[in-house]
N, C-alpha and C. Protein backbone atom coordinates (compact mmCIF):
# COMPACT_ATOMS: atom_id res chain seq x y z
N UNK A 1 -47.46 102.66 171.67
CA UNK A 1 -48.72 103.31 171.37
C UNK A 1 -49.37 103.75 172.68
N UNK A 2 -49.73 105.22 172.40
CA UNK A 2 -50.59 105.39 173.95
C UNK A 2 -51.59 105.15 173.66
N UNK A 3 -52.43 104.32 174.94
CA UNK A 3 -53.80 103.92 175.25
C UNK A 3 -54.87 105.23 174.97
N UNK A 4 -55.66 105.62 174.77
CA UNK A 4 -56.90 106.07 175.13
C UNK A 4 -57.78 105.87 176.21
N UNK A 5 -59.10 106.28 176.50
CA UNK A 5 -60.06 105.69 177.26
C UNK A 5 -60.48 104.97 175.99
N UNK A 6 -60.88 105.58 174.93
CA UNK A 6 -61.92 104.46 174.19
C UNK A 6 -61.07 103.20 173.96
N UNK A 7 -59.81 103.45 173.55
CA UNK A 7 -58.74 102.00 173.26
C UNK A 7 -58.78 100.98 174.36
N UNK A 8 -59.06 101.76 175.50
CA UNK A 8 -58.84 100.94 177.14
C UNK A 8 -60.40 99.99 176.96
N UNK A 9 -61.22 100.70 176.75
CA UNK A 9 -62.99 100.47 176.68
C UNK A 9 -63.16 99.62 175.69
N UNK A 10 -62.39 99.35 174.37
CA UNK A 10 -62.55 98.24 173.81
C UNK A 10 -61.80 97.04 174.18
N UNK A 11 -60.51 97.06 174.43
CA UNK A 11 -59.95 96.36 174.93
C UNK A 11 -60.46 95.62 176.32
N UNK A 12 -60.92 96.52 177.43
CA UNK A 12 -61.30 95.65 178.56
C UNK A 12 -62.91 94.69 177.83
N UNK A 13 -63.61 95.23 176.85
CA UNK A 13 -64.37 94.03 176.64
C UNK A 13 -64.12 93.42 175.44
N UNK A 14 -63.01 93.42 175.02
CA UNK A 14 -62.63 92.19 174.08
C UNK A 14 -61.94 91.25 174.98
N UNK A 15 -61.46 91.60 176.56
CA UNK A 15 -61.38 90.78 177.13
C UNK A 15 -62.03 89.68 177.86
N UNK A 16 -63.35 90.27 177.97
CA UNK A 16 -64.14 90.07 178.66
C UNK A 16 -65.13 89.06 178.07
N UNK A 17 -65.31 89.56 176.61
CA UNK A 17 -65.67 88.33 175.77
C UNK A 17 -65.11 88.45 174.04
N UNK A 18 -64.12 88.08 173.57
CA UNK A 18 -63.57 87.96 172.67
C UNK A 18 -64.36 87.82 171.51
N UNK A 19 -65.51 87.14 171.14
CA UNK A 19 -66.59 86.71 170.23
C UNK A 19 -67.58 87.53 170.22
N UNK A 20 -67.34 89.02 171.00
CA UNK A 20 -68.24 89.97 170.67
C UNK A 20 -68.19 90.26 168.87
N UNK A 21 -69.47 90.86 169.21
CA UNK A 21 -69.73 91.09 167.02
C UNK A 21 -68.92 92.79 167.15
N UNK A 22 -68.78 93.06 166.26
CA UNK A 22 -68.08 94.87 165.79
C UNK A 22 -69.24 95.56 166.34
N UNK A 23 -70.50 95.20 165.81
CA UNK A 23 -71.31 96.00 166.36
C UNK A 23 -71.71 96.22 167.49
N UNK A 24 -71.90 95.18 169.06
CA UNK A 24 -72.02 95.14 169.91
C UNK A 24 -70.86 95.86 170.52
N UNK A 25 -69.09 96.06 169.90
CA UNK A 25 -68.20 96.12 170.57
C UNK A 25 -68.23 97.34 170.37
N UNK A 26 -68.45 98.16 169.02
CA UNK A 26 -68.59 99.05 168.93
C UNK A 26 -69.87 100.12 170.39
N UNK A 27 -70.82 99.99 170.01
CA UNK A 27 -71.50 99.95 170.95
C UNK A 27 -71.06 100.00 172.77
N UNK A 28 -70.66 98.98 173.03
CA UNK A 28 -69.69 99.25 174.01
C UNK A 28 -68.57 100.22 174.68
N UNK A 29 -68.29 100.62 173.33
CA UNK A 29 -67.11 101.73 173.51
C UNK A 29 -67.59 103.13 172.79
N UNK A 30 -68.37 103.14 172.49
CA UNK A 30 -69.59 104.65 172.23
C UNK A 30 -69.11 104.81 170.98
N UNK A 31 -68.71 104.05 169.75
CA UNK A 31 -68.11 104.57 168.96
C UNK A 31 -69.23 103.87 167.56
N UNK A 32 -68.92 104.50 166.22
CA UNK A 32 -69.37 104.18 165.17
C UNK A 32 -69.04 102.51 165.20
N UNK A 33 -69.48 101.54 163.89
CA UNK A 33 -69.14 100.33 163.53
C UNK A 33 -67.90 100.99 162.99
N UNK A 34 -67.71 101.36 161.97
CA UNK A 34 -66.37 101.64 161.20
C UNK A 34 -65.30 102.31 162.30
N UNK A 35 -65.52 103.18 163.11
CA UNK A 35 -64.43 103.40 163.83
C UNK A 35 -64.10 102.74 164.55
N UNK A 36 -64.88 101.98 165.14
CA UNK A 36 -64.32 100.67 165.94
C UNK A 36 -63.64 99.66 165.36
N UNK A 37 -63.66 99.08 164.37
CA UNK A 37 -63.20 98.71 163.31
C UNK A 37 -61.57 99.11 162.96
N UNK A 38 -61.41 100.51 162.57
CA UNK A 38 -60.61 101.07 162.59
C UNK A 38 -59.67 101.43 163.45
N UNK A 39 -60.30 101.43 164.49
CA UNK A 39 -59.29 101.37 165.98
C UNK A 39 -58.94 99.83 166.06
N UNK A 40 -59.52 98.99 166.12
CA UNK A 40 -59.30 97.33 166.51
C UNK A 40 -57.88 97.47 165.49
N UNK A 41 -58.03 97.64 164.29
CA UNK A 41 -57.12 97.43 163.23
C UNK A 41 -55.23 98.10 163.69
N UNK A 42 -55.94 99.55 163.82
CA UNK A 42 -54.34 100.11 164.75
C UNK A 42 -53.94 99.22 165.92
N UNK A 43 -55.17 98.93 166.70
CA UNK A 43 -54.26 98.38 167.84
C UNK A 43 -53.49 96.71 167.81
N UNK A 44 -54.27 96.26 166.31
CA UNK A 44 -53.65 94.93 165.93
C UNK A 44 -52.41 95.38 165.44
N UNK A 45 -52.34 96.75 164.93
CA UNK A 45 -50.60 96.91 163.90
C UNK A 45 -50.04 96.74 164.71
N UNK A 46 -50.52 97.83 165.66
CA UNK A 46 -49.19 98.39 166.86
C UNK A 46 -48.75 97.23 167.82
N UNK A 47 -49.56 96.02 167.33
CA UNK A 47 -49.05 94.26 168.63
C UNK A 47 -49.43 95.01 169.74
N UNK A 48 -50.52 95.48 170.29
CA UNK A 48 -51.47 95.94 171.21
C UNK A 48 -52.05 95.01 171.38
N UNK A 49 -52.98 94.14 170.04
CA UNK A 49 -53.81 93.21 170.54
C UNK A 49 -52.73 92.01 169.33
N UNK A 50 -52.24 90.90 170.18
CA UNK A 50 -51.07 89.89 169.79
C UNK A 50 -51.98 88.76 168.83
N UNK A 51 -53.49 88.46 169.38
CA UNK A 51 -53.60 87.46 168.88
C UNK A 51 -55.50 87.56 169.47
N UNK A 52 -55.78 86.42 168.33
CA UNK A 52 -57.51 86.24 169.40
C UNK A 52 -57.40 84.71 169.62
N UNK A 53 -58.49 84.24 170.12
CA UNK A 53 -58.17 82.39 170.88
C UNK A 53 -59.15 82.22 171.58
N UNK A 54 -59.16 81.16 171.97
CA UNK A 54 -60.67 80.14 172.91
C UNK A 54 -59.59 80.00 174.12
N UNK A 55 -60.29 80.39 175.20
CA UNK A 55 -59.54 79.49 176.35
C UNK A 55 -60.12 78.66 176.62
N UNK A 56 -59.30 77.38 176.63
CA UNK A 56 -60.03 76.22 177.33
C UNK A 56 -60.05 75.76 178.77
N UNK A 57 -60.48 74.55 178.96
CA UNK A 57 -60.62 74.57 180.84
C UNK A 57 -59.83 72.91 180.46
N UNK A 58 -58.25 73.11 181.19
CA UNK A 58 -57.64 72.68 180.81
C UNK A 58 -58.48 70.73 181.97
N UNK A 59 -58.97 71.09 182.71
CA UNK A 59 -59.68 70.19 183.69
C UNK A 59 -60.15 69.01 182.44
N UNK A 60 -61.22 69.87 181.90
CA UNK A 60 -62.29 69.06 181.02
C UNK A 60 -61.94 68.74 180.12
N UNK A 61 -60.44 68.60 179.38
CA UNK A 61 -59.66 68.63 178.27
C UNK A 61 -58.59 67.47 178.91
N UNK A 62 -58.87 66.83 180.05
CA UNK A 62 -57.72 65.78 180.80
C UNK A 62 -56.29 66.62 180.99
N UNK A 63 -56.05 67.85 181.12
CA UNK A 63 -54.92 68.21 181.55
C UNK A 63 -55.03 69.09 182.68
N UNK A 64 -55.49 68.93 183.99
CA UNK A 64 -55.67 68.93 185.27
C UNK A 64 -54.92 69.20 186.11
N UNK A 65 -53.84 68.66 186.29
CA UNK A 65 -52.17 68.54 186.65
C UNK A 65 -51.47 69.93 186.13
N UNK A 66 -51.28 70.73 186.94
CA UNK A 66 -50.78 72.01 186.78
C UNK A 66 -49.43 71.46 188.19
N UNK A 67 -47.93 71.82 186.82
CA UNK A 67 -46.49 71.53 187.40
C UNK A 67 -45.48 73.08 187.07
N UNK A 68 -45.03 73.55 188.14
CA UNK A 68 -44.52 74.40 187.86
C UNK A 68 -42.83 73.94 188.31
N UNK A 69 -42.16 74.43 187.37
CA UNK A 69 -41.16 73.88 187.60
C UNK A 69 -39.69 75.01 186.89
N UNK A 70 -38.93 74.71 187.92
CA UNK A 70 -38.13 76.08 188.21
C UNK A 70 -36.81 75.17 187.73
N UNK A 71 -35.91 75.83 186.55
CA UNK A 71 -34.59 75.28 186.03
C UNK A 71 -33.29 76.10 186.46
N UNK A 72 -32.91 75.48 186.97
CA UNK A 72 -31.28 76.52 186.90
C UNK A 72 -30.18 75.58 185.97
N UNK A 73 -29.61 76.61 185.30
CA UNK A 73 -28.91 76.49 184.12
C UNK A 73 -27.03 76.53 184.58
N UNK A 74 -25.98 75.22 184.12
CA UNK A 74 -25.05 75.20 184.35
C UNK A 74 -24.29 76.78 183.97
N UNK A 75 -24.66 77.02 183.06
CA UNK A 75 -23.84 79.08 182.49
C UNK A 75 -25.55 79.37 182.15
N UNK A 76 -24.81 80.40 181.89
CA UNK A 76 -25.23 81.68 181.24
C UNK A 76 -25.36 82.46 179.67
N UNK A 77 -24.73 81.57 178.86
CA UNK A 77 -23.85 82.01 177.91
C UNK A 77 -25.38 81.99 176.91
N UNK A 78 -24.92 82.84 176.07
CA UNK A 78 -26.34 83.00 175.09
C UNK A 78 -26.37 82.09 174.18
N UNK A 79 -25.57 81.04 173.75
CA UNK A 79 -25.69 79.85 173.21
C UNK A 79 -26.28 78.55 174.21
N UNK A 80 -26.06 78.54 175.37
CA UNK A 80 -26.68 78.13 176.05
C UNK A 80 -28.36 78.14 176.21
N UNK A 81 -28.21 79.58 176.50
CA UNK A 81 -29.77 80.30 176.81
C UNK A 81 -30.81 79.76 175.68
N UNK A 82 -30.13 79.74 173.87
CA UNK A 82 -30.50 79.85 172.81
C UNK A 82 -30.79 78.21 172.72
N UNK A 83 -29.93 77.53 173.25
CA UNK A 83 -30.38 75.82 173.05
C UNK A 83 -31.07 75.80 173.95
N UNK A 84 -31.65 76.24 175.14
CA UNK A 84 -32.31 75.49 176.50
C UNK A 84 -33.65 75.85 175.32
N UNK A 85 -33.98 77.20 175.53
CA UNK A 85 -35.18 77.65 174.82
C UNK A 85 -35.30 77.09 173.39
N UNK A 86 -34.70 76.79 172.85
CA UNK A 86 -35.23 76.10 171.77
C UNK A 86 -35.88 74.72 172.46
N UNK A 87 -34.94 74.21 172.95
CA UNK A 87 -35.66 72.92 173.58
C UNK A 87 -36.81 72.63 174.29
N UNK A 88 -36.75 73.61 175.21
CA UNK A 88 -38.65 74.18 175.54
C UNK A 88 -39.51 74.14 174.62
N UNK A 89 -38.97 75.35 173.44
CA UNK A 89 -40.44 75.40 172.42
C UNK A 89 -40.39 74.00 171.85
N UNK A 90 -39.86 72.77 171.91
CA UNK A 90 -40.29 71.89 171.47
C UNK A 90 -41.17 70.56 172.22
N UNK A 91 -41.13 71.24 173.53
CA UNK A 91 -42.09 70.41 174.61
C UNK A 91 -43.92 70.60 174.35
N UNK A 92 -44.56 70.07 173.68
CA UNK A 92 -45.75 70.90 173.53
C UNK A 92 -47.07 70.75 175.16
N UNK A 93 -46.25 70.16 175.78
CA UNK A 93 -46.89 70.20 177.29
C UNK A 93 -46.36 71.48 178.34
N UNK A 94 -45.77 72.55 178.14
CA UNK A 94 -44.92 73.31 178.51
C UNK A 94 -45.68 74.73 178.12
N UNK A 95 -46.90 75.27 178.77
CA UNK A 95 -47.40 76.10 178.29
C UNK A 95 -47.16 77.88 178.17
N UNK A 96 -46.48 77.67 179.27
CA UNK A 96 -45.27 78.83 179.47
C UNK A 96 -43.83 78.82 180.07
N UNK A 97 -42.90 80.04 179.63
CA UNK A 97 -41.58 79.32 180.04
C UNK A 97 -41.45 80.77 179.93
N UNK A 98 -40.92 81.32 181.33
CA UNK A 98 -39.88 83.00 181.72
C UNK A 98 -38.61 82.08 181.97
N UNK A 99 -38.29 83.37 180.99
CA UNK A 99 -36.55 83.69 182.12
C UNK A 99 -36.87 84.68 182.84
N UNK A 100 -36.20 84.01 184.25
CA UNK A 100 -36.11 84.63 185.68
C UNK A 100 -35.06 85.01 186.12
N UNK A 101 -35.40 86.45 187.01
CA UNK A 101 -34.35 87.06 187.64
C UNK A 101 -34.35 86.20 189.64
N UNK A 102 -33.70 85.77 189.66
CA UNK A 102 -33.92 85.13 191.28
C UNK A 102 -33.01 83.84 191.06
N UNK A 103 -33.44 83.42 192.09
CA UNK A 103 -32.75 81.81 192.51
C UNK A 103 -32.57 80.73 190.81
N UNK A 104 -33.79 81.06 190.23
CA UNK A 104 -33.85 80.09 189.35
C UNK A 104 -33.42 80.61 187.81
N UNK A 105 -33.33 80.57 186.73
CA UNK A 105 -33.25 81.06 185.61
C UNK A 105 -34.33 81.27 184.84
N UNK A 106 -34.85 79.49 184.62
CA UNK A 106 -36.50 79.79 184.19
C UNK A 106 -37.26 78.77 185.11
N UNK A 107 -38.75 79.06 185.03
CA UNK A 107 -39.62 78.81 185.52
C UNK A 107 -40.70 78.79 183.98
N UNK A 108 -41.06 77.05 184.40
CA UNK A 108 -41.50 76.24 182.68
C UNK A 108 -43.26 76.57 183.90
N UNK A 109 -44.53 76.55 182.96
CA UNK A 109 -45.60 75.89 183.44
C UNK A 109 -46.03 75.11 182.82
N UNK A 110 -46.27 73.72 183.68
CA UNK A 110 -46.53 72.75 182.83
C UNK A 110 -48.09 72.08 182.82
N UNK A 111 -48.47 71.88 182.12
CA UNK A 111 -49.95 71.06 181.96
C UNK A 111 -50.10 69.45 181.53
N UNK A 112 -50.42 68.60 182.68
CA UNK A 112 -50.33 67.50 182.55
C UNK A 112 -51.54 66.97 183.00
N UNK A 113 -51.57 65.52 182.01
CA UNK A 113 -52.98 64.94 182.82
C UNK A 113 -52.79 64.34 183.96
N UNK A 114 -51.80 64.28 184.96
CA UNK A 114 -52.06 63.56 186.25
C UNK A 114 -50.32 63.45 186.35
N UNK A 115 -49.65 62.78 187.72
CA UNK A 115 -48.58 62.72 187.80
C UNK A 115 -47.83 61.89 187.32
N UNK A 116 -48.03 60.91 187.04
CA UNK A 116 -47.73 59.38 186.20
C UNK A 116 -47.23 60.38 184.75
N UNK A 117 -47.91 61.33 183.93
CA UNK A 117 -48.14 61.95 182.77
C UNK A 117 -46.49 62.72 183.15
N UNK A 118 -46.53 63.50 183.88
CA UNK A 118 -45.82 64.20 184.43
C UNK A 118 -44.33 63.78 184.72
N UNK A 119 -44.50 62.29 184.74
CA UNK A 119 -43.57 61.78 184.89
C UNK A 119 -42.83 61.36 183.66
N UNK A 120 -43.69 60.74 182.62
CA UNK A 120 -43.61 61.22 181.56
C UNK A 120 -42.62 62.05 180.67
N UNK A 121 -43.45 63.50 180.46
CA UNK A 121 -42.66 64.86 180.48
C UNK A 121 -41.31 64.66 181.01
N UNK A 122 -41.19 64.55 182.14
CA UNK A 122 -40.07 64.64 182.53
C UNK A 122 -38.75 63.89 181.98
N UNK A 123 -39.52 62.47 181.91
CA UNK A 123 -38.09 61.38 181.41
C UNK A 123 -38.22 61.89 179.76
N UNK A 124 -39.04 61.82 179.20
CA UNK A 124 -38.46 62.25 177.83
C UNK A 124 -38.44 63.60 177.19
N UNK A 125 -38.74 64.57 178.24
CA UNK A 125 -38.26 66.10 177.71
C UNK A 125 -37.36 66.25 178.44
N UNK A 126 -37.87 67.22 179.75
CA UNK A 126 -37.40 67.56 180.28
C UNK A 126 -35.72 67.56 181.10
N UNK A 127 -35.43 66.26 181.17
CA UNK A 127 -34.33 65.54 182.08
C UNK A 127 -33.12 65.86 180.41
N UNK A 128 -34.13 65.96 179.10
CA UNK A 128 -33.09 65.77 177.51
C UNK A 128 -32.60 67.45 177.70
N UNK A 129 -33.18 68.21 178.26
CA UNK A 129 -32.72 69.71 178.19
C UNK A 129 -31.54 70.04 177.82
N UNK A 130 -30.86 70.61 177.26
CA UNK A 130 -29.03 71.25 177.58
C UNK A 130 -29.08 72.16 178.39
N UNK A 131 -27.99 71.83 179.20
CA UNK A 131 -27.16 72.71 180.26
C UNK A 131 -27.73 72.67 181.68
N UNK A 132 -28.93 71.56 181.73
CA UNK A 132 -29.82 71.86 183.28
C UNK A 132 -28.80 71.24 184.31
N UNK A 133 -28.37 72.46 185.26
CA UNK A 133 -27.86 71.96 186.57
C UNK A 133 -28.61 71.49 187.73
N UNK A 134 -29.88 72.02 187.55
CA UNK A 134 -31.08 71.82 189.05
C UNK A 134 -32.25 71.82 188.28
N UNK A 135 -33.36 71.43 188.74
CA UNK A 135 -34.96 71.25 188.62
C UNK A 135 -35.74 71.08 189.66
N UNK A 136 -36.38 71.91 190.40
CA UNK A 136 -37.40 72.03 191.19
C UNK A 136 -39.08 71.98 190.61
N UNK A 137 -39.52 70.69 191.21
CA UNK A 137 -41.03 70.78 190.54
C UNK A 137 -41.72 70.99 191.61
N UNK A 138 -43.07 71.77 191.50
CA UNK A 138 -44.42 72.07 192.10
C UNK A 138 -45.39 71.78 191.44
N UNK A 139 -45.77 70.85 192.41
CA UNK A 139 -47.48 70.61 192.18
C UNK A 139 -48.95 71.65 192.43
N UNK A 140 -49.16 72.55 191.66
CA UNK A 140 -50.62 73.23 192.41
C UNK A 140 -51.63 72.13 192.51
N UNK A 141 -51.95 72.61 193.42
CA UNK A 141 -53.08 71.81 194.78
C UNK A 141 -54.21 72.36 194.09
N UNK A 142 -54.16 73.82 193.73
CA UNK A 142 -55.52 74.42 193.54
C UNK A 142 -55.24 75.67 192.82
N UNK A 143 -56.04 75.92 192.04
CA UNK A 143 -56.18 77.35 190.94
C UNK A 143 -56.98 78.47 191.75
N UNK A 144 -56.13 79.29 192.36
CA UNK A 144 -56.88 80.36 193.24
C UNK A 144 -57.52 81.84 192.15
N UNK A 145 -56.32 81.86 191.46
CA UNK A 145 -56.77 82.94 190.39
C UNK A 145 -56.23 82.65 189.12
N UNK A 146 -57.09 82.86 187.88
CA UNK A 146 -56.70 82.24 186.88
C UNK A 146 -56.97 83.19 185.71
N UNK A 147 -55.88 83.74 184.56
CA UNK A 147 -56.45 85.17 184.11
C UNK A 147 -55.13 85.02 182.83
N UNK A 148 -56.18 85.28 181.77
CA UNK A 148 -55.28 86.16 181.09
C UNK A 148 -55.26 87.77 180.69
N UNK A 149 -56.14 88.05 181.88
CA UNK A 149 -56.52 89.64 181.37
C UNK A 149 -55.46 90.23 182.33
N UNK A 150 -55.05 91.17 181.19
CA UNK A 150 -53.94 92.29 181.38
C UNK A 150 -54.86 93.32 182.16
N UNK A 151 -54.56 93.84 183.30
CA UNK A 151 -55.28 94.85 183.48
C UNK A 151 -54.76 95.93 183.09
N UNK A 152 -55.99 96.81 183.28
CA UNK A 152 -55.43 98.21 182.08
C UNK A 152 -56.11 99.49 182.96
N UNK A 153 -55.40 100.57 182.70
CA UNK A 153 -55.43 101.64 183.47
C UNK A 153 -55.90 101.52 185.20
């Protein structure tokens, strides 16, 4: 789907605050209530806009402990690929997981309440994986930038 300006103009403030009303958002993007409406709706068909949600502050929620942690995989093979990742989506401390082009295959992010927790994770997920040849973990020290906004145009 191509963007618009007005599609861009609703979108950068549904990012900005998600719990806007139709009418305020409308408003925002110079448009009627109903056409705004009507646009929100296309850009939900087209998986433009995936989903709505609360972000939380994972601090004040006891999961503080941000582990990034980089897997390299014995093959390659898409039965392989197909069991590692299943096994991920069943970690529910594991808040994101790429496959990577580089040194590593994937790179998990993990959210833990402290390292003891972490340690945790590790002995009873992580270490159960299929096919892991290597595991490199990182500790962030500190959250320099923190975003789920896509930027747009």
């Amino acid at each position: 789907m191509k963007l618009d300006a007005t599609d861009i103009r609703l979108l950068r403030a549904l990012q900005e605050d998600g719990r806007m009303s139709n009418a305020a958002l409308a408003e925002r993007a110079h448009l009627s209530a109903s056409a705004c409406h009507r646009r929100l709706r296309q850009l939900e068909m087209a998986g433009v806009i995936s989903g709505y949600g609360v972000r939380l502050n994972a601090r004040a929620v006891g999961r503080g402990t941000i582990v990034f942690v980089e897997i390299t995989l014995q093959a390659q093979s898409q039965d392989l690929l197909d069991q590692f990742e299943a096994g991920v989506a069943r970690i529910p401390d594991v808040v994101e997981c790429h496959l990577m082009a580089g040194s590593a295959d994937y790179l998990l992010k993990i959210l833990a309440e402290n390292s003891d927790d972490f340690a945790r994770i590790h002995r009873q997920h992580l270490s159960r994986l299929p096919g892991v040849a290597q595991m490199h973990s990182s500790f962030a020290l500190r959250t320099v930038a923190d975003g789920n906004v896509v930027p747009l145009g």
